[in-house]
PDB file of N, CA and C in Angstrom:
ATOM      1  N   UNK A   1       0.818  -1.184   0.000  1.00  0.00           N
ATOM      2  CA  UNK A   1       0.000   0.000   0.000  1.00  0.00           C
ATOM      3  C   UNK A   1       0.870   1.259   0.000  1.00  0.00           C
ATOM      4  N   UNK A   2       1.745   1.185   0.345  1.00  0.00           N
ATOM      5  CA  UNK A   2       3.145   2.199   0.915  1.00  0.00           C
ATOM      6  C   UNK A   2       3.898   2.727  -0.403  1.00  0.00           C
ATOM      7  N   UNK A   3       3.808   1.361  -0.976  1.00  0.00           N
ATOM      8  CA  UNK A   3       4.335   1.481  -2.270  1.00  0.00           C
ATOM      9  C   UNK A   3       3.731   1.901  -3.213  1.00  0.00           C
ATOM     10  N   UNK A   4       2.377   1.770  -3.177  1.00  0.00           N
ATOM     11  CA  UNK A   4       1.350   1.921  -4.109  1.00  0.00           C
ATOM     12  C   UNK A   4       1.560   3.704  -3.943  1.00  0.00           C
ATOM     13  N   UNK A   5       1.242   4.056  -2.879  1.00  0.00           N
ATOM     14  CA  UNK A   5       1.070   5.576  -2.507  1.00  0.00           C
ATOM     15  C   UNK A   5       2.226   6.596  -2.942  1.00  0.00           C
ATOM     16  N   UNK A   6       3.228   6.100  -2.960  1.00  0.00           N
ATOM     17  CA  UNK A   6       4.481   6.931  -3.768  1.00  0.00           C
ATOM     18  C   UNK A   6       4.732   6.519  -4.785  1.00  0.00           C
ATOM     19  N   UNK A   7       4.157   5.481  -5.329  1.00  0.00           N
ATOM     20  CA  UNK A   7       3.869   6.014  -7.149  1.00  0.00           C
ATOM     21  C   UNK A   7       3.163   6.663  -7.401  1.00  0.00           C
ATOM     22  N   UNK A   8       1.898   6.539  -6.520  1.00  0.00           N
ATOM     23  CA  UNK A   8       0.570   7.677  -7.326  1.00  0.00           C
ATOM     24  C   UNK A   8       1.682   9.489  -6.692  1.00  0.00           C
ATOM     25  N   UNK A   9       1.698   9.823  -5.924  1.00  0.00           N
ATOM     26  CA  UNK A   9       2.723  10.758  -5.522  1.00  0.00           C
ATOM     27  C   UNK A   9       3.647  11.404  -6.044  1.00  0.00           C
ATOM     28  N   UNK A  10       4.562  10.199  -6.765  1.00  0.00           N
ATOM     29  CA  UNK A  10       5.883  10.527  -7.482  1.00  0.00           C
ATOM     30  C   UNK A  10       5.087  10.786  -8.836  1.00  0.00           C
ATOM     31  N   UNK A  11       3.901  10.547  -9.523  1.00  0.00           N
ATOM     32  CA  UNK A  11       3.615  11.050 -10.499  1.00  0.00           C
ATOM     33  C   UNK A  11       2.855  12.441 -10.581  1.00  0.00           C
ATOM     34  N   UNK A  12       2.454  12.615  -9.587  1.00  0.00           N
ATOM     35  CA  UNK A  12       2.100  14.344  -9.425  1.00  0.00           C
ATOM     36  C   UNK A  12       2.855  14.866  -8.885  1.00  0.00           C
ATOM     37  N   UNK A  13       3.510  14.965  -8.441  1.00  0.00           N
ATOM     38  CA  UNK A  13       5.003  15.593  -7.446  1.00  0.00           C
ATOM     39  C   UNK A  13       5.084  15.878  -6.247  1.00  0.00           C
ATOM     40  N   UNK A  14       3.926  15.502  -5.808  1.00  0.00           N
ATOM     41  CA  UNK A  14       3.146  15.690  -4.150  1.00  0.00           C
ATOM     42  C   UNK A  14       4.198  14.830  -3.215  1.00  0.00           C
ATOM     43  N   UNK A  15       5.093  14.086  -4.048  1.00  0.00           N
ATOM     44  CA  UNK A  15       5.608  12.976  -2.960  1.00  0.00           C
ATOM     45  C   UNK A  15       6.730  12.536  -2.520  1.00  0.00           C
ATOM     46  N   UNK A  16       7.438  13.983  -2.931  1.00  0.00           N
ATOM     47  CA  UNK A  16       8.965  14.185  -2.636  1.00  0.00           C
ATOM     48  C   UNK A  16       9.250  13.915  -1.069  1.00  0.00           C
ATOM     49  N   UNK A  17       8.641  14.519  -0.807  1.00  0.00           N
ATOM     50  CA  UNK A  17       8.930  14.771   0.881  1.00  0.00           C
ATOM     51  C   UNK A  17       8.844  12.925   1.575  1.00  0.00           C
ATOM     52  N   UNK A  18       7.327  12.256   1.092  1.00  0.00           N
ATOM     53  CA  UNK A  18       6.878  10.802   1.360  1.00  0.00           C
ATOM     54  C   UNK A  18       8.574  10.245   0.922  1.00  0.00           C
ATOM     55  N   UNK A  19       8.775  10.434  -0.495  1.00  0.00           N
ATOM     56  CA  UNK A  19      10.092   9.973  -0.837  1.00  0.00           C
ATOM     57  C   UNK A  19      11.598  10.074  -0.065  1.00  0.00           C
ATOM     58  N   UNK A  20      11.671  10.850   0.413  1.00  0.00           N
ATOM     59  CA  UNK A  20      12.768  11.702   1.213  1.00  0.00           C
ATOM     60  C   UNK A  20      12.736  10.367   2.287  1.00  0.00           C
ATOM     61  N   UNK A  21      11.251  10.590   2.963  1.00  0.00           N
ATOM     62  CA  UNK A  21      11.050   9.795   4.341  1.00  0.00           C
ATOM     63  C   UNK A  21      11.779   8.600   4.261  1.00  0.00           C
ATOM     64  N   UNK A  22      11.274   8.038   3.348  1.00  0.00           N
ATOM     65  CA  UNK A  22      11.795   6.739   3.063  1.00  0.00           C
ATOM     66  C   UNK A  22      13.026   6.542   3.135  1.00  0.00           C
ATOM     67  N   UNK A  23      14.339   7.423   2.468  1.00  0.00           N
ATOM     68  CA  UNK A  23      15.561   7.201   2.307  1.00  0.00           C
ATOM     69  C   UNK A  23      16.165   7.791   3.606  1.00  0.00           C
ATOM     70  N   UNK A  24      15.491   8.561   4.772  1.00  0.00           N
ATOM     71  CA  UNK A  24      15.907   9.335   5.688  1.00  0.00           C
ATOM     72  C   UNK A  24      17.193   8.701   6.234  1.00  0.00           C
ATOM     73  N   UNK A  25      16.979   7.210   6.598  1.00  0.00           N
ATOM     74  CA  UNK A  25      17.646   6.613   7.474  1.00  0.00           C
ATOM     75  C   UNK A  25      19.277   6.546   6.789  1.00  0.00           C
ATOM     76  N   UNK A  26      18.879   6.325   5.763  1.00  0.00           N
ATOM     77  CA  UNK A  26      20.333   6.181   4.783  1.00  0.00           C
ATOM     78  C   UNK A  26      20.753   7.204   4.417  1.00  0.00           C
ATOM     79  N   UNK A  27      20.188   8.482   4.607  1.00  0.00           N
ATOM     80  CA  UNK A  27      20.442  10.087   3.942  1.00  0.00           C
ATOM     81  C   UNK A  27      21.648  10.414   5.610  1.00  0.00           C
ATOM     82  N   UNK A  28      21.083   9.740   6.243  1.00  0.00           N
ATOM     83  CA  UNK A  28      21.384  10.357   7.853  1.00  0.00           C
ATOM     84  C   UNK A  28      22.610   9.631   8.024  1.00  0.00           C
ATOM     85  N   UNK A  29      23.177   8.043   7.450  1.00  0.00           N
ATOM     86  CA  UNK A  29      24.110   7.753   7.686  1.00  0.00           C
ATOM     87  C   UNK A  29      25.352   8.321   6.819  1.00  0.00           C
ATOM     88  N   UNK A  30      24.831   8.282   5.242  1.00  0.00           N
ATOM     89  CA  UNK A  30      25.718   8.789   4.480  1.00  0.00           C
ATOM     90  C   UNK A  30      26.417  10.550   5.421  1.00  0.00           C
ATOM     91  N   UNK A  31      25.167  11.159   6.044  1.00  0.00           N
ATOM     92  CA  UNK A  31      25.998  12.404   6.209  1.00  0.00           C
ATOM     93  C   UNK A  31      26.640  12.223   8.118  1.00  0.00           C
ATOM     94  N   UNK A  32      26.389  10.881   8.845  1.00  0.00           N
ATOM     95  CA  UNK A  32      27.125  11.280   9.721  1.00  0.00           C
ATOM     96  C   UNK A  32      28.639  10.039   9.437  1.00  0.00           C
ATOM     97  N   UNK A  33      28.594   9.700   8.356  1.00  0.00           N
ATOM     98  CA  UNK A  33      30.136   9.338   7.517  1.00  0.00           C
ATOM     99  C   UNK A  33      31.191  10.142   6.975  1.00  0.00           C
ATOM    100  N   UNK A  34      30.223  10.979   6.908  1.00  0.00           N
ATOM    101  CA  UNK A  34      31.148  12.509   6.527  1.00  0.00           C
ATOM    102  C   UNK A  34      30.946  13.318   5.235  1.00  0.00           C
ATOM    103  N   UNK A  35      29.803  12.082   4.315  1.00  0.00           N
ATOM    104  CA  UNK A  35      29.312  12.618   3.315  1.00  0.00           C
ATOM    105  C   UNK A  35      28.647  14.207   3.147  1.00  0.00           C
ATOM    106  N   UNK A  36      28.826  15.165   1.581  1.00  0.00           N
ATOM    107  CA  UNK A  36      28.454  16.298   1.637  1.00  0.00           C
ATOM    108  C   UNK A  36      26.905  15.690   0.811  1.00  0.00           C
ATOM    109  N   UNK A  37      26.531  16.921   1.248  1.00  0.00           N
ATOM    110  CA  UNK A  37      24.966  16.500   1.058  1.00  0.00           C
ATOM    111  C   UNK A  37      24.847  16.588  -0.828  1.00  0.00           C
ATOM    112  N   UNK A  38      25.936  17.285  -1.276  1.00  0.00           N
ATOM    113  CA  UNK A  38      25.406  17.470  -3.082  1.00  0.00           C
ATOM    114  C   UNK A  38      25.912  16.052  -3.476  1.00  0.00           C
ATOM    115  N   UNK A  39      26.800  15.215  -2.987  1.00  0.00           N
ATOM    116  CA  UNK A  39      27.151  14.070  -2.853  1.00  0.00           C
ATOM    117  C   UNK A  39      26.289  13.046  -3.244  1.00  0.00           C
ATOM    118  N   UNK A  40      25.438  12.998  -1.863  1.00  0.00           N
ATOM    119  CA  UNK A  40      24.604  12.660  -1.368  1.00  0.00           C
ATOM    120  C   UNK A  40      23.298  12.557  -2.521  1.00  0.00           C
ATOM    121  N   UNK A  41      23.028  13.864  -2.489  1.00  0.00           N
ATOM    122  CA  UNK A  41      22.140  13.722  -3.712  1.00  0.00           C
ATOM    123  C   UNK A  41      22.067  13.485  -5.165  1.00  0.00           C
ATOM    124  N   UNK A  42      23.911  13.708  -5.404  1.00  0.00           N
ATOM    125  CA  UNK A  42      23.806  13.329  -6.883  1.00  0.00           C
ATOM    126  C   UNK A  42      24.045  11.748  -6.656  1.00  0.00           C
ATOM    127  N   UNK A  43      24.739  11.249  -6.101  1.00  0.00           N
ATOM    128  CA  UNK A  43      24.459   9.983  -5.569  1.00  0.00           C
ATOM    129  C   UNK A  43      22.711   8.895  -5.683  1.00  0.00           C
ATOM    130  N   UNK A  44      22.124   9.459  -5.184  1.00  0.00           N
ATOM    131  CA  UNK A  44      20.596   9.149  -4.841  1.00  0.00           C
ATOM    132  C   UNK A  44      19.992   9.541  -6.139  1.00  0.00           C
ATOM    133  N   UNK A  45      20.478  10.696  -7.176  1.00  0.00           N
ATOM    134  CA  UNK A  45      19.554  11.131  -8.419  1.00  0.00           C
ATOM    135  C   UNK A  45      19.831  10.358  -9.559  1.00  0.00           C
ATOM    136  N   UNK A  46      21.682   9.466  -9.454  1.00  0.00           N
ATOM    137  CA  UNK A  46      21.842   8.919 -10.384  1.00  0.00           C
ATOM    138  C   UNK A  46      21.326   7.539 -10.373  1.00  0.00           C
ATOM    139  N   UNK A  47      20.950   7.223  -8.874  1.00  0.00           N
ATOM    140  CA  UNK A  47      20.246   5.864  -9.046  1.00  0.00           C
ATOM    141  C   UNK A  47      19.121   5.884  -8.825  1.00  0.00           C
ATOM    142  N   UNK A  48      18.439   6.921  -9.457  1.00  0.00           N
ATOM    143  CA  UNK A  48      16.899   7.176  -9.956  1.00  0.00           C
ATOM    144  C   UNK A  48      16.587   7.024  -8.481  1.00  0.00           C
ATOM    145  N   UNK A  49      16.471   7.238  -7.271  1.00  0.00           N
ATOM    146  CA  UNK A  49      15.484   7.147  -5.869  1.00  0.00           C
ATOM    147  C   UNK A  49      15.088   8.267  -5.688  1.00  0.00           C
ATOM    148  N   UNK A  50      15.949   9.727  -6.352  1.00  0.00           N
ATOM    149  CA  UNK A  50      14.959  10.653  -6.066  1.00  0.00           C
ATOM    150  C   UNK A  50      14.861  11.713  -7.858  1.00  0.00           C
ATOM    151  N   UNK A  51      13.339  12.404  -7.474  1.00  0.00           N
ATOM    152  CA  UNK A  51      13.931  13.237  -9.087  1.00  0.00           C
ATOM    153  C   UNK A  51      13.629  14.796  -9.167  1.00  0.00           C
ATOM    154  N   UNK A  52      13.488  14.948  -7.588  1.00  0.00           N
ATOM    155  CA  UNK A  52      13.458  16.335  -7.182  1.00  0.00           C
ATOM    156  C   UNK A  52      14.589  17.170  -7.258  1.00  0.00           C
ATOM    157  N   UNK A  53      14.413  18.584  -7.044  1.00  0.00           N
ATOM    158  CA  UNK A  53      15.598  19.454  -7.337  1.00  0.00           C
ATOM    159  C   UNK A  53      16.489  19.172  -6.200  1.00  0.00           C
ATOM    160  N   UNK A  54      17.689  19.907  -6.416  1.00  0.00           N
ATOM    161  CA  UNK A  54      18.955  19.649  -5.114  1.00  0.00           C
ATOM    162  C   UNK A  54      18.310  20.639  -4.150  1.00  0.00           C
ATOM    163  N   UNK A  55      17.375  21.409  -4.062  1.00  0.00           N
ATOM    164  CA  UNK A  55      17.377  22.831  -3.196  1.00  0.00           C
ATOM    165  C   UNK A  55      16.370  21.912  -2.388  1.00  0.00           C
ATOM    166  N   UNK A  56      15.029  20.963  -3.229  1.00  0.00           N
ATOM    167  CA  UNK A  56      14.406  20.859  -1.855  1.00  0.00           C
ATOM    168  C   UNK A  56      14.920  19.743  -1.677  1.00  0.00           C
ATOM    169  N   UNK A  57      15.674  19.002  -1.982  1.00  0.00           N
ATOM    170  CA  UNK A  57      16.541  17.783  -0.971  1.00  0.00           C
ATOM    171  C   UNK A  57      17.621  18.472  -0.381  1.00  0.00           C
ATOM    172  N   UNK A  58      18.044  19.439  -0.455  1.00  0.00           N
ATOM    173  CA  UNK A  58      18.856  20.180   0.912  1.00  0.00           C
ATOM    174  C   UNK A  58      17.279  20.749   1.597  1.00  0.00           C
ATOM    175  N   UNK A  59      15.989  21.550   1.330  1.00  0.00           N
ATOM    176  CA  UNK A  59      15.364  21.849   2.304  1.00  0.00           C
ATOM    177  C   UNK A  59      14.820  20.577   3.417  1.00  0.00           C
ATOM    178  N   UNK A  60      14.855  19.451   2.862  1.00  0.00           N
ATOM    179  CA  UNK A  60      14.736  18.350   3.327  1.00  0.00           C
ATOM    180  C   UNK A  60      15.487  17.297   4.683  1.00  0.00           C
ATOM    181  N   UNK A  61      16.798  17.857   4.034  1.00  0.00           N
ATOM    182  CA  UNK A  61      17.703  17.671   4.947  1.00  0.00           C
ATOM    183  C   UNK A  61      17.798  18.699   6.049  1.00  0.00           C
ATOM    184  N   UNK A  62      18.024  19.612   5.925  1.00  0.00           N
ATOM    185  CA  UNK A  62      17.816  20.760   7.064  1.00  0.00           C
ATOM    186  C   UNK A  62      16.633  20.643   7.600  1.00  0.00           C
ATOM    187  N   UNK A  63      15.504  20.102   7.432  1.00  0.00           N
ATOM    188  CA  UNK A  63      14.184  20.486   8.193  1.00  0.00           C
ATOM    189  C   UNK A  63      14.207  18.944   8.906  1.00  0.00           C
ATOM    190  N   UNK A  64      14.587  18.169   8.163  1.00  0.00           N
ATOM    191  CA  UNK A  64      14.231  16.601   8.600  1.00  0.00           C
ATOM    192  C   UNK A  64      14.828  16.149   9.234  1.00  0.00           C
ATOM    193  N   UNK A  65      16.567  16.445   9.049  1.00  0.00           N
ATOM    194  CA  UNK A  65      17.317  15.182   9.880  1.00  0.00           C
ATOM    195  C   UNK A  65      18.428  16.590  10.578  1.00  0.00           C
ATOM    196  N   UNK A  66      18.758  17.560   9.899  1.00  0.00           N
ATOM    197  CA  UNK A  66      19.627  18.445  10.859  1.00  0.00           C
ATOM    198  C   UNK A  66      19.629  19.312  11.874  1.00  0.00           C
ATOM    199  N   UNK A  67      18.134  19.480  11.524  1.00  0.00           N
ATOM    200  CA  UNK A  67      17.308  20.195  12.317  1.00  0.00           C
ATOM    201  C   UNK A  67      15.745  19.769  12.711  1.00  0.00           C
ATOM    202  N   UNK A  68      15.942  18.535  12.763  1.00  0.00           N
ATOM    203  CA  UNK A  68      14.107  18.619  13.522  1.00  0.00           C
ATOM    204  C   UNK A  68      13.722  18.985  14.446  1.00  0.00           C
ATOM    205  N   UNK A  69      12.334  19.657  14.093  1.00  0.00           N
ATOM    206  CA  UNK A  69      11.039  20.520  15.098  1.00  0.00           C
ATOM    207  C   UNK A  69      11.949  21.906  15.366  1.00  0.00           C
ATOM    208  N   UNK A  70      12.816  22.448  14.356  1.00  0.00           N
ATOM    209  CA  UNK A  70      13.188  23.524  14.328  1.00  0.00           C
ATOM    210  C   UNK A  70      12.462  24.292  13.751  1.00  0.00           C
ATOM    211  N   UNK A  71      11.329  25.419  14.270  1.00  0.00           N
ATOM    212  CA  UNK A  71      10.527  26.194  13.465  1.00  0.00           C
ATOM    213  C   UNK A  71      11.444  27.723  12.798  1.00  0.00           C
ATOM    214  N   UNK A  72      11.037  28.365  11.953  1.00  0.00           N
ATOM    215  CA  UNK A  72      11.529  29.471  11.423  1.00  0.00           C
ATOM    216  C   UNK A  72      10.786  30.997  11.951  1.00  0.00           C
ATOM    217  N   UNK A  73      10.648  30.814  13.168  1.00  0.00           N
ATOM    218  CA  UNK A  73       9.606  31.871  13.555  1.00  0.00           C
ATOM    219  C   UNK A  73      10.802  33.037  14.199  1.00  0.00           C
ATOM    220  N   UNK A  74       9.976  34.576  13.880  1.00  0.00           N
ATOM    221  CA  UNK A  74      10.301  35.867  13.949  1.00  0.00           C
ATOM    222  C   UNK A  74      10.580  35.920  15.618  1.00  0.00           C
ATOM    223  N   UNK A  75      11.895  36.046  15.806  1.00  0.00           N
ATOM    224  CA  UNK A  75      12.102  36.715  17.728  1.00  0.00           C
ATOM    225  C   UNK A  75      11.035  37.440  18.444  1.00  0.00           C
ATOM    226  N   UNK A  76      10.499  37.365  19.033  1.00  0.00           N
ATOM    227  CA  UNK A  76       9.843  38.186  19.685  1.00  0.00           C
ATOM    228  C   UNK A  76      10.815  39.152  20.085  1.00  0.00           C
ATOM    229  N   UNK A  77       9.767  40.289  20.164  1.00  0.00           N
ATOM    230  CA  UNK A  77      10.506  41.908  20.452  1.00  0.00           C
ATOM    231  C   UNK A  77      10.253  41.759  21.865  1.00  0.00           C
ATOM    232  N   UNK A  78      10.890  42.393  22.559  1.00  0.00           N
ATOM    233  CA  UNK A  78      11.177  42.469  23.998  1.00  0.00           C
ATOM    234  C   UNK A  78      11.398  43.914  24.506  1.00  0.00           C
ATOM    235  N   UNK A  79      11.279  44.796  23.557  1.00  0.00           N
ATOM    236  CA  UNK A  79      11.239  46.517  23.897  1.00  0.00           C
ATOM    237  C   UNK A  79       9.934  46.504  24.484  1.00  0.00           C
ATOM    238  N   UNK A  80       9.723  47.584  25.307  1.00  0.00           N
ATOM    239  CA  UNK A  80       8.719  47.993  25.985  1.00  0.00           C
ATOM    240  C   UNK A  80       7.745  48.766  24.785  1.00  0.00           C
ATOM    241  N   UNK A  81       6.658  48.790  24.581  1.00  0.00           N
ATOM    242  CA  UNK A  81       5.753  49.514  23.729  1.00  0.00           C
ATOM    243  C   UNK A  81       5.875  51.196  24.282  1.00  0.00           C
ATOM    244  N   UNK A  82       5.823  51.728  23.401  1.00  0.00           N
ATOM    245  CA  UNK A  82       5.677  53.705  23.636  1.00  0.00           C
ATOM    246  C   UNK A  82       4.398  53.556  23.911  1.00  0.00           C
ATOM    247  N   UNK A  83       3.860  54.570  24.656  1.00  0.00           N
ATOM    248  CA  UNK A  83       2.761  55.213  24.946  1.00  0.00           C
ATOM    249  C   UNK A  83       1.849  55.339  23.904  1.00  0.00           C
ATOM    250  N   UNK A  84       0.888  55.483  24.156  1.00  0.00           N
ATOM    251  CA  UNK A  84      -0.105  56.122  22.722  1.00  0.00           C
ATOM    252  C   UNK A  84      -0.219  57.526  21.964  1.00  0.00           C
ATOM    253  N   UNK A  85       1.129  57.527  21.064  1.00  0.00           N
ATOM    254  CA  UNK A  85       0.739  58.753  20.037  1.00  0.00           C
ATOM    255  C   UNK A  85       2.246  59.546  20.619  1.00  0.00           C
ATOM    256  N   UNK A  86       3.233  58.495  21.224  1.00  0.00           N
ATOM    257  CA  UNK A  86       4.752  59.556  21.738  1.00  0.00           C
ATOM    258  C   UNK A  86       5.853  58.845  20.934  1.00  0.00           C
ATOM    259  N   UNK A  87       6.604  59.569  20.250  1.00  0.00           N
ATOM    260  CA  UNK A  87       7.432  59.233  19.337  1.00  0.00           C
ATOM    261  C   UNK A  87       8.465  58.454  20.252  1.00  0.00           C
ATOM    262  N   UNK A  88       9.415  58.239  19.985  1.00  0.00           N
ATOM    263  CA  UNK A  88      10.925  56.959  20.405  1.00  0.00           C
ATOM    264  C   UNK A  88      11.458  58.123  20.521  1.00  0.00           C
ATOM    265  N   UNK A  89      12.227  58.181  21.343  1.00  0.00           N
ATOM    266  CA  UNK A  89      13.388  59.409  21.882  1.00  0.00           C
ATOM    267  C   UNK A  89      14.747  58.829  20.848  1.00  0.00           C
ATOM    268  N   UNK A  90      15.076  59.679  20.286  1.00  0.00           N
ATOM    269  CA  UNK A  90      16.123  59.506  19.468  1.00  0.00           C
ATOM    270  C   UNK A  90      17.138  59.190  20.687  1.00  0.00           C
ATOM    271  N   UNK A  91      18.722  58.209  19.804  1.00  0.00           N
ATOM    272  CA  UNK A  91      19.377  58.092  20.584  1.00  0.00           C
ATOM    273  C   UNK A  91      20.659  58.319  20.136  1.00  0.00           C
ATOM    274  N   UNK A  92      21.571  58.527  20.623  1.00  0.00           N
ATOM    275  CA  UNK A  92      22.992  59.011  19.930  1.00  0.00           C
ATOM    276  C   UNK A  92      23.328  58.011  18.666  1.00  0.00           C
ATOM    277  N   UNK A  93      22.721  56.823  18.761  1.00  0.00           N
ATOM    278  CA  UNK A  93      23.338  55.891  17.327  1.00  0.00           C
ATOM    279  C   UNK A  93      22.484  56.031  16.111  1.00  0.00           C
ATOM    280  N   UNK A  94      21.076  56.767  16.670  1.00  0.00           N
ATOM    281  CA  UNK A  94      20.186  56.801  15.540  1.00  0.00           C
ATOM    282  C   UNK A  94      20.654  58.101  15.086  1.00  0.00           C
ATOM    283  N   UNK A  95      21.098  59.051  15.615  1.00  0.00           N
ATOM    284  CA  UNK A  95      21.559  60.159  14.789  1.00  0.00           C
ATOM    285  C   UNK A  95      22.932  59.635  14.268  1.00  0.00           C
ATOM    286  N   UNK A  96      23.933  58.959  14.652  1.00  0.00           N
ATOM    287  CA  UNK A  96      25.291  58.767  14.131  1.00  0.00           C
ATOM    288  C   UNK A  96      24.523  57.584  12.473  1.00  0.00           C
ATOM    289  N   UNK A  97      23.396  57.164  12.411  1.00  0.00           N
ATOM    290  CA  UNK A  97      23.306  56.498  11.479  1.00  0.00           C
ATOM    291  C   UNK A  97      22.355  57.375  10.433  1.00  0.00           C
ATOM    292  N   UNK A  98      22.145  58.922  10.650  1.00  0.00           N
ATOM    293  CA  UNK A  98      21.412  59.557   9.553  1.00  0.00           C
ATOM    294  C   UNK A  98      22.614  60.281   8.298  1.00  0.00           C
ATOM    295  N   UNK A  99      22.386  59.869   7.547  1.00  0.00           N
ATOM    296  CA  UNK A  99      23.436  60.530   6.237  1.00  0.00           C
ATOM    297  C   UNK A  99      23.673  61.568   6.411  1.00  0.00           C
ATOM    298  N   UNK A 100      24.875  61.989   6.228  1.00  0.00           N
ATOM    299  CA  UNK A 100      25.545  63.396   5.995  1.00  0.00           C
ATOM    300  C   UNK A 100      25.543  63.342   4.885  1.00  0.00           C
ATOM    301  N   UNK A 101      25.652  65.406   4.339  1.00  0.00           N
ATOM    302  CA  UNK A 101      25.795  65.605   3.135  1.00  0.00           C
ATOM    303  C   UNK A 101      24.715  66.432   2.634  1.00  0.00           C
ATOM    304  N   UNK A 102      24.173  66.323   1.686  1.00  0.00           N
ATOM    305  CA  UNK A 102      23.627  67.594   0.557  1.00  0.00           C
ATOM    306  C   UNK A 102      22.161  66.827   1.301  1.00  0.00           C
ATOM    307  N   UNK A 103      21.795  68.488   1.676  1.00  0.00           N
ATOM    308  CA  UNK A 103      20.301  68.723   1.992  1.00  0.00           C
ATOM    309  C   UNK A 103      19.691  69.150   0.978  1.00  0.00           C
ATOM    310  N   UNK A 104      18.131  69.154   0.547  1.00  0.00           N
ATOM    311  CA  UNK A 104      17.666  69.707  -0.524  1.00  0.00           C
ATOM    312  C   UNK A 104      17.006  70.529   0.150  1.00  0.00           C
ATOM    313  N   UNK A 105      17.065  72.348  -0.389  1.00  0.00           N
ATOM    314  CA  UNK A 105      16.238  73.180   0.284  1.00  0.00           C
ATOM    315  C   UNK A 105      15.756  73.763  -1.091  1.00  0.00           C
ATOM    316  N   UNK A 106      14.760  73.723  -1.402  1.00  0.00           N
ATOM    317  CA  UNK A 106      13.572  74.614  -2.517  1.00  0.00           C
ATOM    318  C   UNK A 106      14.213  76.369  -2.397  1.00  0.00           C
ATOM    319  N   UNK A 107      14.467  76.897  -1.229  1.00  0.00           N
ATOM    320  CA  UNK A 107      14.448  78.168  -0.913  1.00  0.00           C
ATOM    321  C   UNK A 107      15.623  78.935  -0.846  1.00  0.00           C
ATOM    322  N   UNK A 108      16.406  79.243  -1.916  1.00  0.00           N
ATOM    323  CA  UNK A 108      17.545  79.385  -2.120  1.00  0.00           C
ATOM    324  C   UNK A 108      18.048  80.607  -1.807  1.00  0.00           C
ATOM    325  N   UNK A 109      19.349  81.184  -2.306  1.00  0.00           N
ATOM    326  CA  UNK A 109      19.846  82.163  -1.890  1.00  0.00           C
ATOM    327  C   UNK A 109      20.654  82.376  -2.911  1.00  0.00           C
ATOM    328  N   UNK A 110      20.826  84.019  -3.402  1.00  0.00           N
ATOM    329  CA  UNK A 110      21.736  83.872  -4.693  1.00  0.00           C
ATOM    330  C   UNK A 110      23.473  83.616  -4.089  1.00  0.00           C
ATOM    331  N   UNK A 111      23.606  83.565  -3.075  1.00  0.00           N
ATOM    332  CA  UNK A 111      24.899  83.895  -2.746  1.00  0.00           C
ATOM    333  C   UNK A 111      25.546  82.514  -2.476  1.00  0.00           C
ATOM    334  N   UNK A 112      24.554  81.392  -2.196  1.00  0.00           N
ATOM    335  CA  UNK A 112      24.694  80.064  -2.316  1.00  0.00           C
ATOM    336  C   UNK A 112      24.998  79.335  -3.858  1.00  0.00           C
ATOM    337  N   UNK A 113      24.601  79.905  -4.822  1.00  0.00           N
ATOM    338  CA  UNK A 113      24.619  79.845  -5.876  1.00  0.00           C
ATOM    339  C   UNK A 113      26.416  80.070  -6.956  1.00  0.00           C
ATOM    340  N   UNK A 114      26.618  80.972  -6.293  1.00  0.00           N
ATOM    341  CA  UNK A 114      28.076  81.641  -6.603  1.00  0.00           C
ATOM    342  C   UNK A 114      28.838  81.545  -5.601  1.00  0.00           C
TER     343      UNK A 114
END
């Protein structure tokens, strides 16, 4: 049945990942042998087991075996919230990071000119 399910899979492309699963155990030894993972995969592509790109059999490897239940989620901010409607007090690095140099002023002067 297992088998049945990653052919129907491998013919819509839904079943890379099902595919991956399968070879995990052997993906995991080749790389704690010392194998590099493009290795690895041209290895596995030339003997037809996989026919996905190299990017998602490296996303595969990083999510599956180098990193599992590693999510990709945003740090939480830990600054205190401003008040309602009070700007951020500038601080000596936010001014050391505003550009120097040519201001544009509309309102000229002939003596600026010459």
């Amino acid at each position: 049945m297992a088998q049945r399910q990653l052919e129907l899979n491998k013919k819509t492309g839904s079943g890379n990942r099902a595919i991956f699963l399968t070879l995990r155990a052997e993906i995991k030894e080749a790389l704690d042998d010392g194998w590099a993972v493009v290795q690895i995969y041209r290895t596995l592509h030339e003997e037809g087991k996989i026919d996905f790109s190299y990017q998602a059999f490296r996303l595969y490897v990083n999510k599956l075996i180098l990193n599992p239940g590693q999510t990709h989620r945003k740090p939480k901010d830990n600054k205190p919230k401003q008040q309602d409607g009070m700007p951020e007090p500038a601080t000596a690095k936010q001014e050391a990071d505003k550009p120097k140099g040519f201001v544009w002023n509309p309102n000229y002067s002939k003596e600026d000119l010459f």
